[in-house]
PDB file of N, CA and C in Angstrom:
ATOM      1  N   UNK A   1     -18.276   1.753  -1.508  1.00  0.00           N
ATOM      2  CA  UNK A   1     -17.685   1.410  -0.228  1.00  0.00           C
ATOM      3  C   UNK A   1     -17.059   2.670   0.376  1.00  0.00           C
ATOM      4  N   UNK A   2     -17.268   2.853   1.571  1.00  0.00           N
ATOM      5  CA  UNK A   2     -16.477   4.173   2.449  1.00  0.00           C
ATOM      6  C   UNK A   2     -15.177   4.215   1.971  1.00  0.00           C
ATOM      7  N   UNK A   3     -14.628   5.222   1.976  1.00  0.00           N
ATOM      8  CA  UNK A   3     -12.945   5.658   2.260  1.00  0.00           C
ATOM      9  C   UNK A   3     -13.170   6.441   2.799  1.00  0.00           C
ATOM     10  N   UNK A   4     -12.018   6.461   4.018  1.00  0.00           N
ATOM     11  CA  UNK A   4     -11.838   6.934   5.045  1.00  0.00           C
ATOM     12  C   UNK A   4     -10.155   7.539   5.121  1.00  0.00           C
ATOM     13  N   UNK A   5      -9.959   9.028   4.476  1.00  0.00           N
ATOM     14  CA  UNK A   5      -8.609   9.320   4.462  1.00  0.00           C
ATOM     15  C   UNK A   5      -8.169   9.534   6.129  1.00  0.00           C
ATOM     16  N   UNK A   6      -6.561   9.522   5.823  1.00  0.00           N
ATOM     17  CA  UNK A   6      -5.739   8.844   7.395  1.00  0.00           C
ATOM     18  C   UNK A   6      -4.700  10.118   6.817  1.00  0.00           C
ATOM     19  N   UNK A   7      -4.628  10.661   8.302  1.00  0.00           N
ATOM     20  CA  UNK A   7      -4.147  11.985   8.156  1.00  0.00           C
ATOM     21  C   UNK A   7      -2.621  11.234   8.736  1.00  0.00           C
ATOM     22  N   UNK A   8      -1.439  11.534   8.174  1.00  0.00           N
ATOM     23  CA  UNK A   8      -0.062  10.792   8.529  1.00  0.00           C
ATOM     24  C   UNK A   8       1.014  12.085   8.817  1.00  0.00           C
ATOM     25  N   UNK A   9       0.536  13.309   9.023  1.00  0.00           N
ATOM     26  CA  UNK A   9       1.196  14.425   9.340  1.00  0.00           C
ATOM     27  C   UNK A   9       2.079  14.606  10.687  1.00  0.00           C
ATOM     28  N   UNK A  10       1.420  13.912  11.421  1.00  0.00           N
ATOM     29  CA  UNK A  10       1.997  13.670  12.665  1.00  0.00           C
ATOM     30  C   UNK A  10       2.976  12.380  13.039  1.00  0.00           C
ATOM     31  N   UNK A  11       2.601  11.320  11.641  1.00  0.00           N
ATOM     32  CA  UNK A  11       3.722   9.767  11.890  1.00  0.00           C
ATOM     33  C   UNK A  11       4.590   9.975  11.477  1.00  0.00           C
ATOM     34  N   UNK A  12       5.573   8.947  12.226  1.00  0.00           N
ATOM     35  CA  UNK A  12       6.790   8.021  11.049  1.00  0.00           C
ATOM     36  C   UNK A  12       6.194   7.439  10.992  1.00  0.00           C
ATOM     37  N   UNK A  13       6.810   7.034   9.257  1.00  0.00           N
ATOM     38  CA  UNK A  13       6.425   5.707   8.640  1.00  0.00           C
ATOM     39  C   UNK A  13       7.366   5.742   8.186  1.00  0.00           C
ATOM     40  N   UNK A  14       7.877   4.135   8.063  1.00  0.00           N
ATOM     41  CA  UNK A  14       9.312   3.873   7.345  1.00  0.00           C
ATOM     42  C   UNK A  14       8.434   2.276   7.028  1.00  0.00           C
ATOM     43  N   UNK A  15       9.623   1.809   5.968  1.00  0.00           N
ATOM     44  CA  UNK A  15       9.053   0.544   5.495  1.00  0.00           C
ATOM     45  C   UNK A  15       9.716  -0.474   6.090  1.00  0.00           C
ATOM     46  N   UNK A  16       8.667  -1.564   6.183  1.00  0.00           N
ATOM     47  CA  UNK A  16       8.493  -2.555   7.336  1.00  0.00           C
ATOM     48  C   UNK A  16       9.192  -4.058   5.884  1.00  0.00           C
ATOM     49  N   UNK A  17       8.400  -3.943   5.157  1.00  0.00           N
ATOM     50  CA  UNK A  17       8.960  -5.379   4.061  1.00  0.00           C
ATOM     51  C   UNK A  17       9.411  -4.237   2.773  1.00  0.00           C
ATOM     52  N   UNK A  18       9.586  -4.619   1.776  1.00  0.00           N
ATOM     53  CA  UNK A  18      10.050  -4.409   0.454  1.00  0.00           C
ATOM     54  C   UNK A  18       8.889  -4.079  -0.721  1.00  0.00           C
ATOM     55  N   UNK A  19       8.488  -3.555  -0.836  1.00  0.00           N
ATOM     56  CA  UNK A  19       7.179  -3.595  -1.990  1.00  0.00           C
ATOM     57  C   UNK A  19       7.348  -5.269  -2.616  1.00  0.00           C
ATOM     58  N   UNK A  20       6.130  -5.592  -2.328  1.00  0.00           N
ATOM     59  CA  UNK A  20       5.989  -7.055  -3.420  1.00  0.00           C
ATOM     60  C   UNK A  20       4.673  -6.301  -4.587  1.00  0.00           C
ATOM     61  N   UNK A  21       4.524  -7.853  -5.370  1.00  0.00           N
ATOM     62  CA  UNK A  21       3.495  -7.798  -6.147  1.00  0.00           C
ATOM     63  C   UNK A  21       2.320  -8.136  -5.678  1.00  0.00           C
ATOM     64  N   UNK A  22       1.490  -8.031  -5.726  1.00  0.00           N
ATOM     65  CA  UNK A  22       0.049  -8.079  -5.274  1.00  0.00           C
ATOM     66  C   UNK A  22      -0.609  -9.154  -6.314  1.00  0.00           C
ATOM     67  N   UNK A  23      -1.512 -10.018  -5.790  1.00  0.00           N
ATOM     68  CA  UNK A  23      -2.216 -10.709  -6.637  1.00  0.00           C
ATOM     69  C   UNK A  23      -3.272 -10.859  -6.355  1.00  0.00           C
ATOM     70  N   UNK A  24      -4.118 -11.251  -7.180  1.00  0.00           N
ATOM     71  CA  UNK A  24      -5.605 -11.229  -7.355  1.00  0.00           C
ATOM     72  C   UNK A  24      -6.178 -12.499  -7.073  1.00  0.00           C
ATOM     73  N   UNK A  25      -5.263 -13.620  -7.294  1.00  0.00           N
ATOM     74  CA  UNK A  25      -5.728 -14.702  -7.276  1.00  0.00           C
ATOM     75  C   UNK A  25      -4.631 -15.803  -6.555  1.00  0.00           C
ATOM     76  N   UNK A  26      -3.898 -16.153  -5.745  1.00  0.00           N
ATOM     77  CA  UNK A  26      -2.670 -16.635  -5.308  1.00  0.00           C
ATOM     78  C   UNK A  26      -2.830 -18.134  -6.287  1.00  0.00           C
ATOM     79  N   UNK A  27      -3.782 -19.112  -6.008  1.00  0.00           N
ATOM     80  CA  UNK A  27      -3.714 -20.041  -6.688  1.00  0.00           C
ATOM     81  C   UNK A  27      -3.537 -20.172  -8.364  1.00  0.00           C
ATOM     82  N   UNK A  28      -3.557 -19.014  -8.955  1.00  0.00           N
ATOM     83  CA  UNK A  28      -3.281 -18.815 -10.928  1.00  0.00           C
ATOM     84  C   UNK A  28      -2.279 -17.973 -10.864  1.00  0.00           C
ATOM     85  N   UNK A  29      -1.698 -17.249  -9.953  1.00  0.00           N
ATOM     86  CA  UNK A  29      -0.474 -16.396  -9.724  1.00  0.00           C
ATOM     87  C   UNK A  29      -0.976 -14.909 -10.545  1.00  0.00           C
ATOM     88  N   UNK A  30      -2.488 -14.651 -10.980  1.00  0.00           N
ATOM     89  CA  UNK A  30      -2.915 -13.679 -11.469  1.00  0.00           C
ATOM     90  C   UNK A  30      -2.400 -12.283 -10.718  1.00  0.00           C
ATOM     91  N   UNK A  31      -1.883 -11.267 -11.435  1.00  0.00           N
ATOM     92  CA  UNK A  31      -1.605 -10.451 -10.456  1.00  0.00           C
ATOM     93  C   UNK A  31      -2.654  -8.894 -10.614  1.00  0.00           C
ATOM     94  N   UNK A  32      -2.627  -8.732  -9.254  1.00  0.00           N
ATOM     95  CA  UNK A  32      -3.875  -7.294  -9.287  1.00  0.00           C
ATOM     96  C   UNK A  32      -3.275  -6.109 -10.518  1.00  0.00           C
ATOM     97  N   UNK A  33      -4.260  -5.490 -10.727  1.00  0.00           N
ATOM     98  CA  UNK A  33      -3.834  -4.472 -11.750  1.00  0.00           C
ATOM     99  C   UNK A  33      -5.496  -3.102 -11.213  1.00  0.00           C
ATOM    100  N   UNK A  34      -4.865  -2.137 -11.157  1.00  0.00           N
ATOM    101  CA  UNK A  34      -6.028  -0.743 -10.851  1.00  0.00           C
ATOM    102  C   UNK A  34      -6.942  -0.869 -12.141  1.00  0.00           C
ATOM    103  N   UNK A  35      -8.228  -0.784 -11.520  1.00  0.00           N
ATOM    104  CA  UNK A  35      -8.946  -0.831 -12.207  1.00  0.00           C
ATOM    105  C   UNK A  35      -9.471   0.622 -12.894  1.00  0.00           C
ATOM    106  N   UNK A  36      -9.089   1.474 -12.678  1.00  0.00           N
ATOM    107  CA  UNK A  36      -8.698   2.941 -13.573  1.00  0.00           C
ATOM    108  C   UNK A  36      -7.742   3.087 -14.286  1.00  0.00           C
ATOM    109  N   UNK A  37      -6.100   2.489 -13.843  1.00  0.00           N
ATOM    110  CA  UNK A  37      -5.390   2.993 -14.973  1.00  0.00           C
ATOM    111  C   UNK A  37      -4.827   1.559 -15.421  1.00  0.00           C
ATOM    112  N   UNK A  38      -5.123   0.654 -14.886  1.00  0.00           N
ATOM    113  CA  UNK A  38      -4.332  -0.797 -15.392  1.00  0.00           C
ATOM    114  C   UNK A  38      -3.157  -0.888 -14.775  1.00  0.00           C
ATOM    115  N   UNK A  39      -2.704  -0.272 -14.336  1.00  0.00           N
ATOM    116  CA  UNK A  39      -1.381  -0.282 -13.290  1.00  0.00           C
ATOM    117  C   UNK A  39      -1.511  -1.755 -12.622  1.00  0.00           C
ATOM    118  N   UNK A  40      -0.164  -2.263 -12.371  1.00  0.00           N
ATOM    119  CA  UNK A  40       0.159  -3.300 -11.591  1.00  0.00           C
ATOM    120  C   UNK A  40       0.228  -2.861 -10.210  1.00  0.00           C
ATOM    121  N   UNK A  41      -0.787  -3.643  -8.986  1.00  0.00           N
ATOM    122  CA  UNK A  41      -0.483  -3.071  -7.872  1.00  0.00           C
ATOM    123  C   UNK A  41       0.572  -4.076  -7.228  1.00  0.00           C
ATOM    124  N   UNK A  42       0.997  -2.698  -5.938  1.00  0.00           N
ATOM    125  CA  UNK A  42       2.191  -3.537  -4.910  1.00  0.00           C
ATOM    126  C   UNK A  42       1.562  -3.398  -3.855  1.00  0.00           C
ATOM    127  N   UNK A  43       1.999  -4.001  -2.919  1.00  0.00           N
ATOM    128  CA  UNK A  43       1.474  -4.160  -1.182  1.00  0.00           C
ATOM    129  C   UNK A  43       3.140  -3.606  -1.356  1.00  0.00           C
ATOM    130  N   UNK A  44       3.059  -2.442   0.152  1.00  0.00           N
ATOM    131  CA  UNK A  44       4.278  -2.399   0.593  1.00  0.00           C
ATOM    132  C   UNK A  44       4.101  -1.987   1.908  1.00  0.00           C
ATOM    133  N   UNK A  45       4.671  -2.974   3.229  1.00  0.00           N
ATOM    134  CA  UNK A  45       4.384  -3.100   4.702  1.00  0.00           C
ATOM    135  C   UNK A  45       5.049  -2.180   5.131  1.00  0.00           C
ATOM    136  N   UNK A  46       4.691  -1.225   6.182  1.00  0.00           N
ATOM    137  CA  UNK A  46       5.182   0.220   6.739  1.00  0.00           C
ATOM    138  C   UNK A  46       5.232   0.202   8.197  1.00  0.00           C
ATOM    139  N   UNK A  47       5.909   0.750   8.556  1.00  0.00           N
ATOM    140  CA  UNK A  47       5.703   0.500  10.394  1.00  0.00           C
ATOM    141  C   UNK A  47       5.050   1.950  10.350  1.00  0.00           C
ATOM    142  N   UNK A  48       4.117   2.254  11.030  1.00  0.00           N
ATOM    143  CA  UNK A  48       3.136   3.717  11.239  1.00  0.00           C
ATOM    144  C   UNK A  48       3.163   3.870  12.728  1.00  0.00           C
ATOM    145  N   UNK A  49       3.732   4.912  13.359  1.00  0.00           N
ATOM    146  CA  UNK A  49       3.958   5.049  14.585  1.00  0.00           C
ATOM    147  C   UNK A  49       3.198   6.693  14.555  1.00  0.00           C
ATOM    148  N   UNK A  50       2.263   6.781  15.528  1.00  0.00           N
ATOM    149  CA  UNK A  50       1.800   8.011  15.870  1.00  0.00           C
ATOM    150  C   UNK A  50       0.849   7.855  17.187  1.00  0.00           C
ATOM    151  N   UNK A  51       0.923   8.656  17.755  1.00  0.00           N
ATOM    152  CA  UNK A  51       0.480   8.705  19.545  1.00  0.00           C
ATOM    153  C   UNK A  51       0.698   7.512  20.097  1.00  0.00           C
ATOM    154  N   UNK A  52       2.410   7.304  20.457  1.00  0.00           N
ATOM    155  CA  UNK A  52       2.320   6.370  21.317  1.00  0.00           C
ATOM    156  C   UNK A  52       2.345   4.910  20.744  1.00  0.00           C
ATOM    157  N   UNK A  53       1.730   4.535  19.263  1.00  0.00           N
ATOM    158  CA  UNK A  53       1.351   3.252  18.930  1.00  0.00           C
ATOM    159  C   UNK A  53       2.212   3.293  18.178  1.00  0.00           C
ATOM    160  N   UNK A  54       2.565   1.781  18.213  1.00  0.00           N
ATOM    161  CA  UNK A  54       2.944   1.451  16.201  1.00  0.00           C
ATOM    162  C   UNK A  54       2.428   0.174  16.053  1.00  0.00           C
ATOM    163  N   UNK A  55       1.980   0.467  14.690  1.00  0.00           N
ATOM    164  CA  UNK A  55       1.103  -0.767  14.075  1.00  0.00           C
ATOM    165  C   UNK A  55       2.170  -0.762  12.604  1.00  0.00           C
ATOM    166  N   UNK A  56       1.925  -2.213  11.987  1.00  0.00           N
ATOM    167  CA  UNK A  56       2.377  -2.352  11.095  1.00  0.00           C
ATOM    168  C   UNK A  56       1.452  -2.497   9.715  1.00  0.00           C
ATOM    169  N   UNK A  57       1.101  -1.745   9.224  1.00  0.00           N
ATOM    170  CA  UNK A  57      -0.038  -1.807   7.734  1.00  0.00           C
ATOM    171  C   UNK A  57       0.487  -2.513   6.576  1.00  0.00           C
ATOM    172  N   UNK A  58      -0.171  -3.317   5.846  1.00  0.00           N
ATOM    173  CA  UNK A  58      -0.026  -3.187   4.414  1.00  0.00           C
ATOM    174  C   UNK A  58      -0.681  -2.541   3.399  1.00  0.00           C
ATOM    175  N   UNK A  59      -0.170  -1.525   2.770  1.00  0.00           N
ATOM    176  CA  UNK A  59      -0.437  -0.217   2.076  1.00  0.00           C
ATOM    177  C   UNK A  59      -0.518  -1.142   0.117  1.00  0.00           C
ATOM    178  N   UNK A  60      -1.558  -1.047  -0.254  1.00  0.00           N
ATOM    179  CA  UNK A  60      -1.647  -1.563  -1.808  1.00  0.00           C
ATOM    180  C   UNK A  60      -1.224  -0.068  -2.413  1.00  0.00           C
ATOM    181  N   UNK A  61      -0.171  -0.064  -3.194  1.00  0.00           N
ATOM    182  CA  UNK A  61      -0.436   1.171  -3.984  1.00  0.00           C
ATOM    183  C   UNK A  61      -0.295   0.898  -5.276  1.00  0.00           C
ATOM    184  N   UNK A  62      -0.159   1.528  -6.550  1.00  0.00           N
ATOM    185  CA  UNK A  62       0.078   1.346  -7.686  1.00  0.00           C
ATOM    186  C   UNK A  62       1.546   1.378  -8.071  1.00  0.00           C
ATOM    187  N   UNK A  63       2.267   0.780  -9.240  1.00  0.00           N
ATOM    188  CA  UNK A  63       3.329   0.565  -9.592  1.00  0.00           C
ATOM    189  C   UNK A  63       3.744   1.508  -9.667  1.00  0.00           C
ATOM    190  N   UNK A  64       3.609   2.827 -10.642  1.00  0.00           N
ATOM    191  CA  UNK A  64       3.915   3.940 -10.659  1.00  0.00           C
ATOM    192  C   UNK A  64       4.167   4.750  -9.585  1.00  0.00           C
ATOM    193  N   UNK A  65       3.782   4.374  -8.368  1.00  0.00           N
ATOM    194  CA  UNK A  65       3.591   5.063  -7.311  1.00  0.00           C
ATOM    195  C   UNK A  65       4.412   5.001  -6.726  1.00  0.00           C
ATOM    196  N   UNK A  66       5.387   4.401  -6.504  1.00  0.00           N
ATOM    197  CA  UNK A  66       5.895   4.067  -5.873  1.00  0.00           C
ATOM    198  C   UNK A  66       7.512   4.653  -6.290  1.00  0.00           C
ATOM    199  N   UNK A  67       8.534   5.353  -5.188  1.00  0.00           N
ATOM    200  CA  UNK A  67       9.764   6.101  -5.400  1.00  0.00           C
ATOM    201  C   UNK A  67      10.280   5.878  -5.139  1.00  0.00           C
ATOM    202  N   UNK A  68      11.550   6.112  -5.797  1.00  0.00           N
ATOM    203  CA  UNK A  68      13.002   5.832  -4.552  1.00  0.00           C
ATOM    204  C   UNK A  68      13.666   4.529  -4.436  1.00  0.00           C
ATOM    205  N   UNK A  69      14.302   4.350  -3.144  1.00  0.00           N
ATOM    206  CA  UNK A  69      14.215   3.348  -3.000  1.00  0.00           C
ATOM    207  C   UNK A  69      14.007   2.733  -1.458  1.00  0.00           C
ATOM    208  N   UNK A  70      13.112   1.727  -1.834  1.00  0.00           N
ATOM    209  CA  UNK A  70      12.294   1.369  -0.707  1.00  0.00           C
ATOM    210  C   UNK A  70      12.984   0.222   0.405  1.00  0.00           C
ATOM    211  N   UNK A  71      14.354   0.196   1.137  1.00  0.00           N
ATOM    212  CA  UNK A  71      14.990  -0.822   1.589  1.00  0.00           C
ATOM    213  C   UNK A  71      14.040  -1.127   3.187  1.00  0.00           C
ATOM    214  N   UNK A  72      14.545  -1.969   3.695  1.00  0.00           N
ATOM    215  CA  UNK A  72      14.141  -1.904   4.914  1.00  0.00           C
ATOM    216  C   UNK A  72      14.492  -0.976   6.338  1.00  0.00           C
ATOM    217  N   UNK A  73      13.459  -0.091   6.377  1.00  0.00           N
ATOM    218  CA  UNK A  73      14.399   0.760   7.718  1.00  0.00           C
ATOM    219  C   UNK A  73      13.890   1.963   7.163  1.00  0.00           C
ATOM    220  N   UNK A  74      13.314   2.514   5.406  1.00  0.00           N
ATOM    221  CA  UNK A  74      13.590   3.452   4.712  1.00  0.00           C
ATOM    222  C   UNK A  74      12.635   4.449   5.539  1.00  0.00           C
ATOM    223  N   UNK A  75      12.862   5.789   6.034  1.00  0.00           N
ATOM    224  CA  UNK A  75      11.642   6.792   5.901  1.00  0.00           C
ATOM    225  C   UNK A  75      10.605   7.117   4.997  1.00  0.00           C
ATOM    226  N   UNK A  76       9.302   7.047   5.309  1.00  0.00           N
ATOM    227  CA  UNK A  76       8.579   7.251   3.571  1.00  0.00           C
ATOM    228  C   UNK A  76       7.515   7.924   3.875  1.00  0.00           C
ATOM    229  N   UNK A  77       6.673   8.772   2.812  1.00  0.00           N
ATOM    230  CA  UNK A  77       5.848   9.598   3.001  1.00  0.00           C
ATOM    231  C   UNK A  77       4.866   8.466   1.988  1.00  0.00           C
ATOM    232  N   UNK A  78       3.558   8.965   2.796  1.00  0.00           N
ATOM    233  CA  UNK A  78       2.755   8.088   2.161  1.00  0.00           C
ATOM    234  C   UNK A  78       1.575   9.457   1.326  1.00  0.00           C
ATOM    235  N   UNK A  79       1.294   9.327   0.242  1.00  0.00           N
ATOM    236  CA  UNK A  79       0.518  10.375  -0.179  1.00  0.00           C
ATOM    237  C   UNK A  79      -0.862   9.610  -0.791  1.00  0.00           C
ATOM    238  N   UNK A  80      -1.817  10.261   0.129  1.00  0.00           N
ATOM    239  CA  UNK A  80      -3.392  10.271  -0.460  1.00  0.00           C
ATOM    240  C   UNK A  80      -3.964   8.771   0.399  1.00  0.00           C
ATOM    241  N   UNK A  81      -3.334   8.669   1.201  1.00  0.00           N
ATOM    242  CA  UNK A  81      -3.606   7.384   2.205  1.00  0.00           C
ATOM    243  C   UNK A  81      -4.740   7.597   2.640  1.00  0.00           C
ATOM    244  N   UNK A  82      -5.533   6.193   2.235  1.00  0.00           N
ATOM    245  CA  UNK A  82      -7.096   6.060   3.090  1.00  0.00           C
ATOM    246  C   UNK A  82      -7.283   5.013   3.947  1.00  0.00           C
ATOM    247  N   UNK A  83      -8.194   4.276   4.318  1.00  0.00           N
ATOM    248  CA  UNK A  83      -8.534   3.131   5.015  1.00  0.00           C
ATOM    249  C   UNK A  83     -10.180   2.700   4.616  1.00  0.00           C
ATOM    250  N   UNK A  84     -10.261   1.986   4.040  1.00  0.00           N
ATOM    251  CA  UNK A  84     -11.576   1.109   3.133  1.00  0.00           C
ATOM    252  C   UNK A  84     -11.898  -0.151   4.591  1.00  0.00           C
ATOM    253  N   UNK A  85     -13.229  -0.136   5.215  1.00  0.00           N
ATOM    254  CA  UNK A  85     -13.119  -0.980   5.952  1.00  0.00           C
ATOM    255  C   UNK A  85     -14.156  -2.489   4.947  1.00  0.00           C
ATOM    256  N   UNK A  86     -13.574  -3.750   5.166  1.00  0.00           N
ATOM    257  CA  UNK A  86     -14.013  -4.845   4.061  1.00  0.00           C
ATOM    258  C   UNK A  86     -15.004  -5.871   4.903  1.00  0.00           C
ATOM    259  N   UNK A  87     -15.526  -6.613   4.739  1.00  0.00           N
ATOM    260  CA  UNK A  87     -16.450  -7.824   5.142  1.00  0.00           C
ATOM    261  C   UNK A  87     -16.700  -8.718   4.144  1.00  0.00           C
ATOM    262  N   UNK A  88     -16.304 -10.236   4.232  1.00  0.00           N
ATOM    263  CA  UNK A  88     -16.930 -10.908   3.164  1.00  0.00           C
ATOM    264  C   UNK A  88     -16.916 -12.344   4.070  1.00  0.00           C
ATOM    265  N   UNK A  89     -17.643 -13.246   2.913  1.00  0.00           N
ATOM    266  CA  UNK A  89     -17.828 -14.569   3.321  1.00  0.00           C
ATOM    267  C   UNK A  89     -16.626 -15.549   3.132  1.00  0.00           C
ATOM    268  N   UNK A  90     -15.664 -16.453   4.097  1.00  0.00           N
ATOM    269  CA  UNK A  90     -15.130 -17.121   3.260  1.00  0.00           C
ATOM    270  C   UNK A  90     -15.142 -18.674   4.002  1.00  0.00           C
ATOM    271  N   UNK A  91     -15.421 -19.561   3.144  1.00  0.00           N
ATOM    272  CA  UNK A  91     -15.974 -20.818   3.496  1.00  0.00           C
ATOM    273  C   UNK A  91     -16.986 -20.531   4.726  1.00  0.00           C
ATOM    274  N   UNK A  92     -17.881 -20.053   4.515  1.00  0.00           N
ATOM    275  CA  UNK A  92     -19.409 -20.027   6.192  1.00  0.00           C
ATOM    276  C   UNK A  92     -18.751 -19.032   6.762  1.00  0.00           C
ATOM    277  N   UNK A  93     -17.633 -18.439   7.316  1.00  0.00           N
ATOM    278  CA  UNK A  93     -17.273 -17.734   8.234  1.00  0.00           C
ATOM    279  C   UNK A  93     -16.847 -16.423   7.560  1.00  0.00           C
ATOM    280  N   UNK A  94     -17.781 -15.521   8.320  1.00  0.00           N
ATOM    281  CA  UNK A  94     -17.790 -13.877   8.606  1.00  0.00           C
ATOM    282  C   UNK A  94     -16.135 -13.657   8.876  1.00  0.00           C
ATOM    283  N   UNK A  95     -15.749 -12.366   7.796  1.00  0.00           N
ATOM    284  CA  UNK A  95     -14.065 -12.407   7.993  1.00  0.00           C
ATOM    285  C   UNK A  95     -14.523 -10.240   7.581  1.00  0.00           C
ATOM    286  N   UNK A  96     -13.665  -9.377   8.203  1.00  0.00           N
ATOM    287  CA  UNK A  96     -14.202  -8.210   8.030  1.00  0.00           C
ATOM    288  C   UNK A  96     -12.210  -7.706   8.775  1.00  0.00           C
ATOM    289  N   UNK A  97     -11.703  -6.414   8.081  1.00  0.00           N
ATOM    290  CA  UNK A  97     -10.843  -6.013   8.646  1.00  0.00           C
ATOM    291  C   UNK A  97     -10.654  -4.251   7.871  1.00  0.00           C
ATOM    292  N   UNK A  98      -9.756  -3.744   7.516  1.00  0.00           N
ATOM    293  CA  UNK A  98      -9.319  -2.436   6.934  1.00  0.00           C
ATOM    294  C   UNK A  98      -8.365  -2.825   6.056  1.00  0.00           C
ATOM    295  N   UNK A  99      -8.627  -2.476   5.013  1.00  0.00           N
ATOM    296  CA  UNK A  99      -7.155  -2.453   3.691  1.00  0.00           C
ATOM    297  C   UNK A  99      -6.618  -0.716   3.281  1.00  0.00           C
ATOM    298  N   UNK A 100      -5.465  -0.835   3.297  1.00  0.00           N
ATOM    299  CA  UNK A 100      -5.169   0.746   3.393  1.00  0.00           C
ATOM    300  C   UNK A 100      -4.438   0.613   1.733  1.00  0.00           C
ATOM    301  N   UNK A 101      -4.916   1.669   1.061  1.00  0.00           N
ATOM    302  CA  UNK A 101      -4.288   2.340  -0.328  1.00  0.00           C
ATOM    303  C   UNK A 101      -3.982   3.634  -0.220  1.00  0.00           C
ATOM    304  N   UNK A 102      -2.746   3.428  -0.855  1.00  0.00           N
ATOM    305  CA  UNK A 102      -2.282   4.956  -1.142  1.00  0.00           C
ATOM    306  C   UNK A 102      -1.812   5.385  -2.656  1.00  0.00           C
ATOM    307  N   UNK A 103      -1.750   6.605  -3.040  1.00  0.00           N
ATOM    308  CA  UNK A 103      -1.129   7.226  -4.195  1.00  0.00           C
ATOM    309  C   UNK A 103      -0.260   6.531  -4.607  1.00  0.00           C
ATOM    310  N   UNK A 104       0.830   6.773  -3.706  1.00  0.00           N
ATOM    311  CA  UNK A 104       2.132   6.677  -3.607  1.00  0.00           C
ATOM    312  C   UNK A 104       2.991   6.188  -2.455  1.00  0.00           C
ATOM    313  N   UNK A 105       4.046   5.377  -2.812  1.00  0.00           N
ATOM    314  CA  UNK A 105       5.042   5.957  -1.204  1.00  0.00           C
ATOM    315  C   UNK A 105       6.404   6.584  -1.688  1.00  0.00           C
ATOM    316  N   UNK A 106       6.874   6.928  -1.387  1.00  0.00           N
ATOM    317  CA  UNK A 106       7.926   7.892  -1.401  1.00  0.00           C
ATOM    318  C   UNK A 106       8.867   7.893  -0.427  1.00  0.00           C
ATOM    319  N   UNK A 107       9.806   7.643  -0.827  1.00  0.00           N
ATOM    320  CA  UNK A 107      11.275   7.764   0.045  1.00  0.00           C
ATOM    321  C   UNK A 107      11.802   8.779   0.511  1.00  0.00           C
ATOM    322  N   UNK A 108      12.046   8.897   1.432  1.00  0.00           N
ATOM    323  CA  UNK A 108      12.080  10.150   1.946  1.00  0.00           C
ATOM    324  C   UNK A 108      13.804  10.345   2.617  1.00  0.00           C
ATOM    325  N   UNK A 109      14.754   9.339   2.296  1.00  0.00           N
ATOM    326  CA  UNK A 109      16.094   8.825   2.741  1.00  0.00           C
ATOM    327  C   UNK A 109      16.673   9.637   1.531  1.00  0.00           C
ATOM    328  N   UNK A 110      16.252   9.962   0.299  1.00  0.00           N
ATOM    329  CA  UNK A 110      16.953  10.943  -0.959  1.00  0.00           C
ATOM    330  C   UNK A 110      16.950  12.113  -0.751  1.00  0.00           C
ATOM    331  N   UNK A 111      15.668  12.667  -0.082  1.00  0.00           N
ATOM    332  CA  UNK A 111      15.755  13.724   0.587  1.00  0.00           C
ATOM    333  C   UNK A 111      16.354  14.566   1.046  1.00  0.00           C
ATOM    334  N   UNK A 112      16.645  13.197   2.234  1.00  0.00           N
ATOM    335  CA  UNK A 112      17.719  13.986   3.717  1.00  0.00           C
ATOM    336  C   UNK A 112      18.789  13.626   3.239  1.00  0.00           C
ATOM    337  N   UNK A 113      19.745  12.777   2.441  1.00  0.00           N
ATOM    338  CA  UNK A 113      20.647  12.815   1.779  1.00  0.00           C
ATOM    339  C   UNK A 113      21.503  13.703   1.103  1.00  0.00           C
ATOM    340  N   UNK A 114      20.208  14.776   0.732  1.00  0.00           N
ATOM    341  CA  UNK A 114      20.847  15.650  -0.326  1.00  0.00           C
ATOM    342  C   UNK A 114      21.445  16.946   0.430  1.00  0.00           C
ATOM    343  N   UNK A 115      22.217  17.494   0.068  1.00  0.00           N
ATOM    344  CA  UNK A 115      23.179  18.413   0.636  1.00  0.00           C
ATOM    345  C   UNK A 115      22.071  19.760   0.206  1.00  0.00           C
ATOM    346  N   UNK A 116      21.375  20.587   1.798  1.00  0.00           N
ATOM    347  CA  UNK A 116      20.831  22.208   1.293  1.00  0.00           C
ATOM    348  C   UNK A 116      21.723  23.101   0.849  1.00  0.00           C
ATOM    349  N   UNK A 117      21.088  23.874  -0.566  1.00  0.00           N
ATOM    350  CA  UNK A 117      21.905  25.216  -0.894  1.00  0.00           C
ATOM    351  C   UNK A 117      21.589  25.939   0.104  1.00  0.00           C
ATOM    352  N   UNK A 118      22.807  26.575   0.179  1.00  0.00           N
ATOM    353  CA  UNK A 118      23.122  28.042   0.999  1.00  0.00           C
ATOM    354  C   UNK A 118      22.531  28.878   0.654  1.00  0.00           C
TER     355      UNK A 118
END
């Protein structure tokens, strides 16, 4: 399937919900896990503002990936962000949209927090 990396050099992104858990299956409460390292994945919703727009994404990343701390409002850097575009069947009807994964997200509020040496 395509990936399509998303250049975020030019956005804010700050987080829109809280990292949840991700699941694979909602009705068995199965939850997703990366199929390279076994990692538990999270969805974590971002407001992405660049030229003018803001859209709100949900970003799947891996457990590990994830820094800091992620409140609502937080600044965050998103690292290795792509966009996978999907299509499938569900009950007869054609359903097709973009799911975005990243590395990581990263807080970026510890950052600017911290006092520069002189």
């Amino acid at each position: 399937m395509r990936q399509i990396p998303v250049d975020t050099s030019a956005a804010t992104v700050m987080v829109a919900k809280i990292p949840q858990i991700k699941l694979k299956d909602r009705r068995t409460g199965e939850i997703a896990t990366d199929a390279e390292t076994g990692a538990k994945l999270m969805t974590v919703d971002v407001m992405f503002a660049a030229n003018d727009e803001v859209e709100i994404l949900s970003v799947t990343v891996p457990e590990p990936g994830i820094s800091g701390e992620l409140a609502m409002g937080t600044p965050v850097a998103l690292t290795g962000l792509i966009a996978r575009p999907w299509e499938n069947d569900f009950n007869g009807q054609k359903r097709h949209g973009i799911a975005f994964r990243a590395v990581a997200v990263i807080s970026l509020a510890e950052a600017a927090a911290k006092p520069k040496a002189a």
